[in-house]
Protein backbone atom coordinates (compact mmCIF):
# COMPACT_ATOMS: atom_id res chain seq x y z
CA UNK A 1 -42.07 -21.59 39.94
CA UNK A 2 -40.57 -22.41 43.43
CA UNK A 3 -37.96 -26.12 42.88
CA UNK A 4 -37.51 -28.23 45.58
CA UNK A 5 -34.24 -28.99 47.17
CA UNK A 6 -33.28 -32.62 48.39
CA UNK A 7 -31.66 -31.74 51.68
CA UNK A 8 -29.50 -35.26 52.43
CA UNK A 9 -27.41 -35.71 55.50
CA UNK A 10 -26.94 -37.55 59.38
CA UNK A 11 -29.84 -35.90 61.09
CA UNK A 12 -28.20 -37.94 64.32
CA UNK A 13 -25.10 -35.88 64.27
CA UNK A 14 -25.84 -32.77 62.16
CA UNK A 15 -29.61 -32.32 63.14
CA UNK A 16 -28.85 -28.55 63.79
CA UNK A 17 -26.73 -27.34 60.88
CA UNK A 18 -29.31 -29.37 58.33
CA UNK A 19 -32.19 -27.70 60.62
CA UNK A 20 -30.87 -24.16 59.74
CA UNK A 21 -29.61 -24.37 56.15
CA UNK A 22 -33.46 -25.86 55.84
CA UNK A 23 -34.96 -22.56 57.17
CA UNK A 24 -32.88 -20.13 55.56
CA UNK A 25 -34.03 -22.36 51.81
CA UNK A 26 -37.78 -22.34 52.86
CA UNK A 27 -37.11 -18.50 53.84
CA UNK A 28 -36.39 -18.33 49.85
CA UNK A 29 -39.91 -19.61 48.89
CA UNK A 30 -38.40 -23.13 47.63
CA UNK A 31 -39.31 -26.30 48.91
CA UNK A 32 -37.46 -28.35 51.22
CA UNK A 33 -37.48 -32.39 51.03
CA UNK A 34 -35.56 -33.65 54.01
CA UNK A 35 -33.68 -37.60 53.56
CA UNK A 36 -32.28 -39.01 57.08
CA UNK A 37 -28.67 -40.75 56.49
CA UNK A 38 -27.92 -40.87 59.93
CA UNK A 39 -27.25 -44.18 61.73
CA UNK A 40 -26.22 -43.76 65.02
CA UNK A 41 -29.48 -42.14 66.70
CA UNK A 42 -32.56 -40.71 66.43
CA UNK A 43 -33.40 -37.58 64.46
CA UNK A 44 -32.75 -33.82 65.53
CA UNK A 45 -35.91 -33.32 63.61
CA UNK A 46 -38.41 -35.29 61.10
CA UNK A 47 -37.17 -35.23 57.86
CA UNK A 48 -39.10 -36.45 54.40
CA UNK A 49 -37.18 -39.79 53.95
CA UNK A 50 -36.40 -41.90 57.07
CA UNK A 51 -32.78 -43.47 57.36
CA UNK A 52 -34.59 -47.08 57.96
CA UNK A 53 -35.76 -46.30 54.44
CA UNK A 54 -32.49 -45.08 53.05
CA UNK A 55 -30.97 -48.36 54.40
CA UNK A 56 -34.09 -50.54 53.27
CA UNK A 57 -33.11 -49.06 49.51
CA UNK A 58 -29.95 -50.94 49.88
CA UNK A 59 -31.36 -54.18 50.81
CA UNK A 60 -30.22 -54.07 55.06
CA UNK A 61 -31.68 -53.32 57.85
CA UNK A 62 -30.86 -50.02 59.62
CA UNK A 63 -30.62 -51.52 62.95
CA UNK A 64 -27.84 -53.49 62.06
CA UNK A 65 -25.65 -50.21 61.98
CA UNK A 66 -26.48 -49.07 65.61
CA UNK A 67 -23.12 -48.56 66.93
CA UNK A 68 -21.00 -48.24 64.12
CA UNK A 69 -19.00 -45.50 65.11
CA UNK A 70 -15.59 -46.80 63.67
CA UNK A 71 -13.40 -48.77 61.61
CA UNK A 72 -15.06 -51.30 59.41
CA UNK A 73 -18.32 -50.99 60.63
CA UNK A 74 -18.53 -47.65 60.05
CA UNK A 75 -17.09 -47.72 56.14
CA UNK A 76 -19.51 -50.66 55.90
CA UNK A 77 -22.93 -48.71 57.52
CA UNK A 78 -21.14 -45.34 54.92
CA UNK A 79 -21.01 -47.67 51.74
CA UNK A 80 -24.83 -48.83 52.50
CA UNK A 81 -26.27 -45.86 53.01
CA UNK A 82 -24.52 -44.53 49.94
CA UNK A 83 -25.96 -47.34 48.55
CA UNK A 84 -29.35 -46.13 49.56
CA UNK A 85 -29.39 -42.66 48.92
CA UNK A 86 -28.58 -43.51 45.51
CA UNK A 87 -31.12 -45.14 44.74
CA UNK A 88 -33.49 -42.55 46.41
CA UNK A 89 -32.39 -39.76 44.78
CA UNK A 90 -32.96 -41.82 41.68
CA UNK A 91 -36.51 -41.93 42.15
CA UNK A 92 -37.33 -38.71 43.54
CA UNK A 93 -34.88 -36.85 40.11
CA UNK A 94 -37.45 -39.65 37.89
CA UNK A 95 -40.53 -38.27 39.56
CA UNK A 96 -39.16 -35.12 39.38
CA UNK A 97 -40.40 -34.51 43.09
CA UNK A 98 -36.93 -32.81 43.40
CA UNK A 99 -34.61 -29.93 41.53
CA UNK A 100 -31.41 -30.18 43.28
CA UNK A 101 -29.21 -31.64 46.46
CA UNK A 102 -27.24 -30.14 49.11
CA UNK A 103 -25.47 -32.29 51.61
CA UNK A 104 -23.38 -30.93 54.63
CA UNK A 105 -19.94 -33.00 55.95
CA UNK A 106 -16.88 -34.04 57.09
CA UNK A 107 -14.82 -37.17 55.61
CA UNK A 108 -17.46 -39.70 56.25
CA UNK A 109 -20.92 -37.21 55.51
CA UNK A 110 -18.78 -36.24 51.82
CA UNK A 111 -18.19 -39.85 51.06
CA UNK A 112 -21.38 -40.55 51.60
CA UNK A 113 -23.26 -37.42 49.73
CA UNK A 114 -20.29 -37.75 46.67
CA UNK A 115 -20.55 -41.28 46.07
CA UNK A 116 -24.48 -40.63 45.55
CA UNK A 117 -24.38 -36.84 43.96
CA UNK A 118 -22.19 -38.28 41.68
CA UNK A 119 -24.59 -40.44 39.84
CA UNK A 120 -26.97 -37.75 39.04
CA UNK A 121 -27.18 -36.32 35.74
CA UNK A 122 -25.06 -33.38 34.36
CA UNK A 123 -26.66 -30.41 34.90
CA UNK A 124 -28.73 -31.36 37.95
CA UNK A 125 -27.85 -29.12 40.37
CA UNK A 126 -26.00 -30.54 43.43
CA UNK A 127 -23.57 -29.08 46.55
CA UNK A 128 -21.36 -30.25 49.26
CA UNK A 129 -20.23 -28.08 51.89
CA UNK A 130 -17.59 -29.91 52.89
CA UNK A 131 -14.53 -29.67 55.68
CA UNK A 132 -12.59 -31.26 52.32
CA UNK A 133 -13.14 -28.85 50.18
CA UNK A 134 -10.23 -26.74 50.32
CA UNK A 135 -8.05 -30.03 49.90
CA UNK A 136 -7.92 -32.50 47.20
CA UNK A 137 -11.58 -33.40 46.06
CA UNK A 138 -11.58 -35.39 43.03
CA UNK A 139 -12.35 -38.89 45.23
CA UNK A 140 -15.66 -36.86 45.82
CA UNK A 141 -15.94 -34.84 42.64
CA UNK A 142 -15.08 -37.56 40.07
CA UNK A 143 -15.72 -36.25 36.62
CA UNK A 144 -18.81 -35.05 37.56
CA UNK A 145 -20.09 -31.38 37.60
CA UNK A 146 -20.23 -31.09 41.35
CA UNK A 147 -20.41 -27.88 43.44
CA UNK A 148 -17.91 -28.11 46.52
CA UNK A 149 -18.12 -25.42 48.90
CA UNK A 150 -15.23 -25.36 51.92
CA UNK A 151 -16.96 -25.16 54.98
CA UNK A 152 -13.58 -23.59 56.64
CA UNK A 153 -14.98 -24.29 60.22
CA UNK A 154 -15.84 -27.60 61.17
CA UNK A 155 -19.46 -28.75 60.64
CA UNK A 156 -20.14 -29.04 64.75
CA UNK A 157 -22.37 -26.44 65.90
CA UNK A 158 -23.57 -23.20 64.47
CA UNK A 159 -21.77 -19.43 65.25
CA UNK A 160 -20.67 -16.37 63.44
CA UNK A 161 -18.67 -18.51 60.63
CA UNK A 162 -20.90 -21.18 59.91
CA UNK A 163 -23.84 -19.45 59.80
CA UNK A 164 -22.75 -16.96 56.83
CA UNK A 165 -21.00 -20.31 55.19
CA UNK A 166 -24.77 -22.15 55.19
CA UNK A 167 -26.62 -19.35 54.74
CA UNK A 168 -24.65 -18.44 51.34
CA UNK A 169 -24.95 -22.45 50.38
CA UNK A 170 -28.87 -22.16 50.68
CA UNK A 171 -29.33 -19.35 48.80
CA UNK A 172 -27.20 -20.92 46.25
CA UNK A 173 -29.23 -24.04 46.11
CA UNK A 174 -32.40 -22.44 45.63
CA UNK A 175 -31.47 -20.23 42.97
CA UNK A 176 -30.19 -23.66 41.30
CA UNK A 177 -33.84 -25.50 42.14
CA UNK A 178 -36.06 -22.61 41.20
CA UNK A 179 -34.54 -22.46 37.81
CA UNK A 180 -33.40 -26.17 36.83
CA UNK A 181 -36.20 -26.59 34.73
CA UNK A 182 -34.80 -23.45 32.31
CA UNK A 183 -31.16 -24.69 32.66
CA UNK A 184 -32.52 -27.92 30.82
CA UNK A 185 -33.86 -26.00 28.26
CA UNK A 186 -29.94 -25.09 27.33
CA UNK A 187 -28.71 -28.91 26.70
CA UNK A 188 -31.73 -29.17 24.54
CA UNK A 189 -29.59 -27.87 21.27
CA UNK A 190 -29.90 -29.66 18.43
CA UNK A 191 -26.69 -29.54 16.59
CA UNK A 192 -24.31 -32.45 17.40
CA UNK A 193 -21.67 -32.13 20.08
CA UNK A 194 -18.48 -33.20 19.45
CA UNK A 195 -15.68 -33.55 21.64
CA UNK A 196 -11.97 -32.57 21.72
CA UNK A 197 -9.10 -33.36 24.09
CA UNK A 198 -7.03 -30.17 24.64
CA UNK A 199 -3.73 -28.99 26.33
CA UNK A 200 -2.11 -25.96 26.57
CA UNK A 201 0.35 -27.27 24.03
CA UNK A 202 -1.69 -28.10 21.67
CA UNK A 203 -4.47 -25.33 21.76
CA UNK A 204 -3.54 -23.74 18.33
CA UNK A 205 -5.01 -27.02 16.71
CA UNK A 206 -7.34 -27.56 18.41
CA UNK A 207 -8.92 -23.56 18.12
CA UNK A 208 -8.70 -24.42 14.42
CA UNK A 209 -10.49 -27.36 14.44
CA UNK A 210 -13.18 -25.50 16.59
CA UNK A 211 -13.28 -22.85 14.02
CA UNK A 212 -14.43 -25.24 11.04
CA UNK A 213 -16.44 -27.47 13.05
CA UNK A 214 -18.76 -24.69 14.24
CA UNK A 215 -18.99 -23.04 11.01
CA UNK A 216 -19.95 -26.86 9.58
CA UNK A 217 -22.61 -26.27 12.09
CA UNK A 218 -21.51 -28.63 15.22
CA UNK A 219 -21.12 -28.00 18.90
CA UNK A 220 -18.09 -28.48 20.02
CA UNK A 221 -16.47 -29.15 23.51
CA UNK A 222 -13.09 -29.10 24.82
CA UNK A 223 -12.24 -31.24 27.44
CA UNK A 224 -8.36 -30.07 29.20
CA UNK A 225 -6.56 -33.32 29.23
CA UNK A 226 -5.47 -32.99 33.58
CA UNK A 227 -7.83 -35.41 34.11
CA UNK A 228 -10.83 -34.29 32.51
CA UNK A 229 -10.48 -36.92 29.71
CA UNK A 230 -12.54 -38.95 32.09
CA UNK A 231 -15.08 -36.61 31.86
CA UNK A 232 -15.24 -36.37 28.11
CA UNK A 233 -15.19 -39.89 28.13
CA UNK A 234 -18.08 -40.27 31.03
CA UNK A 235 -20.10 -37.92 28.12
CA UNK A 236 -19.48 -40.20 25.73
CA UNK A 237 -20.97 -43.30 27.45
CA UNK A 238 -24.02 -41.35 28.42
CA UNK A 239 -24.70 -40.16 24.84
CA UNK A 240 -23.79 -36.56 24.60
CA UNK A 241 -21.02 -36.42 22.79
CA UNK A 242 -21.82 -37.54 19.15
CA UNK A 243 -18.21 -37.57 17.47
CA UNK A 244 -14.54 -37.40 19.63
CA UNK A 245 -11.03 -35.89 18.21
CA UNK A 246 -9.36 -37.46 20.64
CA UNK A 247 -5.97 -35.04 20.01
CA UNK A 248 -4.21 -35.16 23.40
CA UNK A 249 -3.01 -38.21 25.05
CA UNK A 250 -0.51 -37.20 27.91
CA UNK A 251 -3.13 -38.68 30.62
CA UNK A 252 -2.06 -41.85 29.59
CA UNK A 253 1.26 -42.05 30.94
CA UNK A 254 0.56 -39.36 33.65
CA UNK A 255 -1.34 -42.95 34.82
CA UNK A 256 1.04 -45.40 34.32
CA UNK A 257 3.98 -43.16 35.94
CA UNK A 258 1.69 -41.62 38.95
CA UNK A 259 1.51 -38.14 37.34
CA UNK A 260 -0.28 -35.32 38.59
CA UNK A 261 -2.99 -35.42 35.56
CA UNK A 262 -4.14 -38.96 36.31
CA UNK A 263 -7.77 -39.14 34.64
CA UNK A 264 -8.80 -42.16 37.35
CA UNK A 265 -9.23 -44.00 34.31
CA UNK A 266 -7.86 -46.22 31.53
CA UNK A 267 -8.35 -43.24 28.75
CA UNK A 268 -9.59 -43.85 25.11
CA UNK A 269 -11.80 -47.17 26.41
CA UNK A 270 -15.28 -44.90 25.63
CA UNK A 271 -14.68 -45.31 22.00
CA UNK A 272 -13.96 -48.89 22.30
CA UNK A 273 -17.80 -49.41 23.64
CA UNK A 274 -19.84 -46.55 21.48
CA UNK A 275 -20.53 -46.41 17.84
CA UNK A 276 -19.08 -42.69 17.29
CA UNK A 277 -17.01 -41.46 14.79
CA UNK A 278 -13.73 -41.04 16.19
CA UNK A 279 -10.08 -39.70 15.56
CA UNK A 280 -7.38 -40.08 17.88
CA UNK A 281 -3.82 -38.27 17.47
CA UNK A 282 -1.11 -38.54 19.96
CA UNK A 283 -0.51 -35.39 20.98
CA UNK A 284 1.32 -34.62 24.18
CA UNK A 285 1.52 -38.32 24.32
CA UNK A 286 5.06 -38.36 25.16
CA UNK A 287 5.23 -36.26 28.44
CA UNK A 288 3.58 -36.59 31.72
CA UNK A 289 3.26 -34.61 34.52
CA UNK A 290 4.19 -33.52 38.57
CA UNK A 291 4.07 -29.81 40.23
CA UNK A 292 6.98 -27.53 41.00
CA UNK A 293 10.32 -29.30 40.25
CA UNK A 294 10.76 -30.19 43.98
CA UNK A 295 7.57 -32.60 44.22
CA UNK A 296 9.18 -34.65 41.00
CA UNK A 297 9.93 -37.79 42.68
CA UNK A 298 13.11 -38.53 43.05
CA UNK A 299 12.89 -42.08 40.54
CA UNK A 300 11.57 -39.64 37.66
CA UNK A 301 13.80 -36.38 38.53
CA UNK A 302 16.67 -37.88 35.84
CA UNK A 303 18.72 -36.71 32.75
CA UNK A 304 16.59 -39.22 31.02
CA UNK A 305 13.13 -37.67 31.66
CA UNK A 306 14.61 -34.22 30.45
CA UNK A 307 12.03 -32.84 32.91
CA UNK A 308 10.77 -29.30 31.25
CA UNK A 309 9.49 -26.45 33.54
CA UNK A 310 5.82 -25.80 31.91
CA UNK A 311 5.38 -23.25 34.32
CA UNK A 312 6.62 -22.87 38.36
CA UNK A 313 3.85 -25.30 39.45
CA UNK A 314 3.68 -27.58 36.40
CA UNK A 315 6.29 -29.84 34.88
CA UNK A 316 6.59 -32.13 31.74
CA UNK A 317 8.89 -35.11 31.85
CA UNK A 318 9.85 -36.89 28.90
CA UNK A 319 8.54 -41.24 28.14
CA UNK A 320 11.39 -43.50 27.88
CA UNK A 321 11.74 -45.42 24.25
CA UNK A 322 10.85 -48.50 26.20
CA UNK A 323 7.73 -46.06 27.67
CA UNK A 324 6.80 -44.77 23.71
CA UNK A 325 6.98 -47.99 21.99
CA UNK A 326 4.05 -49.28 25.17
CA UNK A 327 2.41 -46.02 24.61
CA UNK A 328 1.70 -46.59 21.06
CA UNK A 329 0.92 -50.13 21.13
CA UNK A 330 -1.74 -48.70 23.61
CA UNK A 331 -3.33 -46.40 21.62
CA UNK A 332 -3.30 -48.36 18.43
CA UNK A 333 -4.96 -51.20 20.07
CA UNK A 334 -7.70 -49.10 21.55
CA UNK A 335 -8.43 -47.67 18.11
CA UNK A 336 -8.59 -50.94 16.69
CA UNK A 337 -11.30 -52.08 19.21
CA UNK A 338 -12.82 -48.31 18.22
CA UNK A 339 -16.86 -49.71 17.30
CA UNK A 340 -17.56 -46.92 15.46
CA UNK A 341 -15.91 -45.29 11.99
CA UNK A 342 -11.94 -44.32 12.81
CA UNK A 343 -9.07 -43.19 11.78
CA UNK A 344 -5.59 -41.61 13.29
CA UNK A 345 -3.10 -39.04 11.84
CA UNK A 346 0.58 -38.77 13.25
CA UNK A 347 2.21 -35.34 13.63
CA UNK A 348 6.09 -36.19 12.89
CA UNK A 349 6.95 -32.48 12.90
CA UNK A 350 6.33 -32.72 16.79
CA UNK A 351 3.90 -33.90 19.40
CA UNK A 352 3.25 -30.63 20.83
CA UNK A 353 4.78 -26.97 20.92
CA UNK A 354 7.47 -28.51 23.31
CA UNK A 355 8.96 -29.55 20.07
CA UNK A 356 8.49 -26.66 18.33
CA UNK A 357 11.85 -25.28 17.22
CA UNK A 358 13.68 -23.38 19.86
CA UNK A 359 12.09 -25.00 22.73
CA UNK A 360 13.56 -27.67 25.12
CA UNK A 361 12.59 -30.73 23.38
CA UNK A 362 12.85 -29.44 20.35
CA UNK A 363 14.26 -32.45 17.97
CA UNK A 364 14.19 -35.12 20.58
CA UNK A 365 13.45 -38.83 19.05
CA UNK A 366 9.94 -40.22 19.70
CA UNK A 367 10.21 -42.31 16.41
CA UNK A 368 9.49 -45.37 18.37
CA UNK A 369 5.63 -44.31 18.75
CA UNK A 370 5.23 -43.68 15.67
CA UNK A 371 6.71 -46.91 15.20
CA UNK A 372 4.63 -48.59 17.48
CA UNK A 373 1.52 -47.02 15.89
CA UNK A 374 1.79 -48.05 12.27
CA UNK A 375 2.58 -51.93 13.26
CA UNK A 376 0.39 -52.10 15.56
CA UNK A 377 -2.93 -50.43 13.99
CA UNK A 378 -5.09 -52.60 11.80
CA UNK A 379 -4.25 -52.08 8.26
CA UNK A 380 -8.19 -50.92 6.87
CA UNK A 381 -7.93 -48.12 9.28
CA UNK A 382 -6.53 -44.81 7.24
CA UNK A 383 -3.56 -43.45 8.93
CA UNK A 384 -2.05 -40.12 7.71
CA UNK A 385 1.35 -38.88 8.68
CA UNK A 386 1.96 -35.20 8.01
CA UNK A 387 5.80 -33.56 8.41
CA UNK A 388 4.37 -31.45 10.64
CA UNK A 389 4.02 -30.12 13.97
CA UNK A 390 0.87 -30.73 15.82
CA UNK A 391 -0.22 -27.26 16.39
CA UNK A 392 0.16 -26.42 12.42
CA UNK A 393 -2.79 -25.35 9.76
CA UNK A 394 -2.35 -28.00 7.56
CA UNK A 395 -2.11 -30.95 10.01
CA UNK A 396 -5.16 -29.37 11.91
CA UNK A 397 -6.70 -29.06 8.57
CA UNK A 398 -6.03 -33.03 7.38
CA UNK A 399 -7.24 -34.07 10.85
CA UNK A 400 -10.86 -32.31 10.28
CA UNK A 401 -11.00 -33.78 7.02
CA UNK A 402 -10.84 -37.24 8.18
CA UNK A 403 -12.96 -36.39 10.88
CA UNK A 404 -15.74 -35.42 8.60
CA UNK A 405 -15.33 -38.28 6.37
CA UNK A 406 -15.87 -40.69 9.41
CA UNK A 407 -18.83 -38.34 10.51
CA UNK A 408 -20.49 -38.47 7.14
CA UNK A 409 -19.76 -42.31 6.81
CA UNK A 410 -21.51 -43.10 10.69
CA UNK A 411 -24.30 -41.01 9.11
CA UNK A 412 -24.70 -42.67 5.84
């Protein structure tokens, strides 16, 4: 059965590009539902959805934009029509009049599209081919599941470039449209999807952890703590994720200190607002994070960071005590304010395999975390401290077990 794709864009400006990426989808056999975003002129072409109605969705009237070709008045005419297509997209995906978005743009046509596509649910199908692409695109992205394709050539005008660039982004839509409605059939499971926070250095634990809880019959989900704790955590709120072992923590100070695997958020503040069951350990919670060692800036590049080479384009820099003793307050706090059942273990062998014996930071004192952790953390809530390192069987093992007596005490 043919989908439909939701073609958004400025018909004003781009009326010629959205024109041909609309006959090569059509050529497919899918359908084609055309929304105007453009503000500055008339139409190359009639689309679906007028722009006076995309502005209208956001409460203002379209004529008020007429001529807002820069500086605030263009971020404000941007933000409303954002605003707008939101909300239209919203109905048609509730109506299900359409299976999936594409969007063409520079800066101002991606912030627009992004700050839209990004409300959508996971798994709906939805693409930017974007001049931004091949730069940094998480202010478009977010922690969504959004398709960026780099449009190498600017977006002005159709030749021998662009045309293989749209064509391959239309065909790529409509195989998403035509069969949305059997990729929704594979989110239908019914076992219980839990999620785990993950870094290289401290995947052994974590793949043991996997290991029993898909043999205890759950789904599980890692989520690679460079940002994409925001992600896991954006799950969360929506209602996906059933149950979080929360294991790997460097995100937190990568915000604080400006690091390189910023989530965009203030991490572990999900569990604070969902009843799930819940265990949080601090791994990795000591180091955060820049690229090769000349991008370190030069505040951070000191003896006292101990700055570890991870690999030529990643490296780890140590907390501070001052940095540790605020890090664990932090995380105790948030499990306090945890709604649902909780509990936290603490890996004294070593945070990660950095401390593993033979490494770098191998014996390095990050006592005042712990510290920080057991006065801080109410005293009902089960802590267990292990000798261990983070990435052994046995602390793996203990952290399981408490998560599946917090699982079976939500479900009781």
């Amino acid at each position: 059965m043919a989908g439909t794709v939701c073609l958004t864009g400025t018909l004003d400006t781009k009326g010629e590009e959205y024109a041909y990426v609309k006959e090569q989808i059509e050529a497919t056999g899918t359908n084609v539902l055309v929304v105007d975003c453009g503000v500055l002129g008339e139409p190359t072409f009639a689309p679906d959805i007028t722009s006076a109605e995309v502005a209208a969705k956001a409460g203002v009237d379209l004529a008020s934009f007429r001529g807002a070709t820069e500086g605030d008045g263009r971020v404000g005419a941007n933000k409303a029509m954002a605003e707008g297509l939101t909300g239209v997209l919203a109905d048609l995906v509730a109506d299900n009049k359409i299976q999936a978005v594409l969007a063409l743009g520079g800066t101002g046509g991606t912030d627009l599209a992004s700050a839209a596509y990004r409300t959508l649910p996971l798994g709906f199908p939805k693409l930017i081919v974007s001049t931004m692409a091949s730069n940094n695109t998480r202010p478009y992205v977010g922690h969504s599941d959004m398709y960026m394709a780099n449009a190498v050539t600017d977006i002005a005008g159709l030749n021998s470039v662009s045309r293989v660039i749209l064509a391959n982004a239309a065909h790529s839509i409509a195989g998403m449209a035509d069969h949305y409605e059997k990729t929704k059939e594979l989110a239908a499971a019914s076992e219980p999807l839990i999620g785990i926070s993950m870094f290289g250095v401290t995947t052994p634990g974590v793949m043991r952890m996997r290991e029993q809880l898909e043999a205890d019959g759950f789904q599980v989900a890692t989520f690679h703590a460079v940002g994409e704790g925001a992600g896991m955590e954006a799950l969360v709120d929506e209602g996906m994720i059933a149950g979080l072992i929360d294991f790997t923590l460097p995100e937190i100070i990568n915000r604080w200190n400006d690091g390189i695997f910023d989530p965009g958020i203030d991490r572990l503040k999900a569990m604070t607002r969902n009843d799930i069951p819940v265990v949080v350990v601090p791994g990795a919670a000591e180091c955060f994070n820049f690229g090769a060692v000349d991008t370190i800036p030069e505040q951070y590049n000191v003896p006292e960071r101990n700055v570890l080479i991870h690999n030529p384009n990643i490296t780890s820099l140590q907390a501070t005590p001052d940095e540790l003793t605020k890090l664990g307050e932090y995380i105790a706090e948030h499990v306090n304010a945890a709604q649902g059942p909780k509990a936290m273990a603490l890996p004294l062998g070593g945070l990660d395999n950095y401390f593993s014996e033979g490494s770098q930071w191998h014996g390095t004192d990050v006592s005042n975390l712990f510290e920080a952790i057991r006065s801080t953390l109410d005293d009902d809530i089960e802590l267990v401290e292990m000798d261990n390192n983070i990435n052994d069987e046995a602390f793996a093992d203990a952290v399981y077990g408490l998560f599946k007596a917090r699982w079976e005490q939500h479900q009781a």
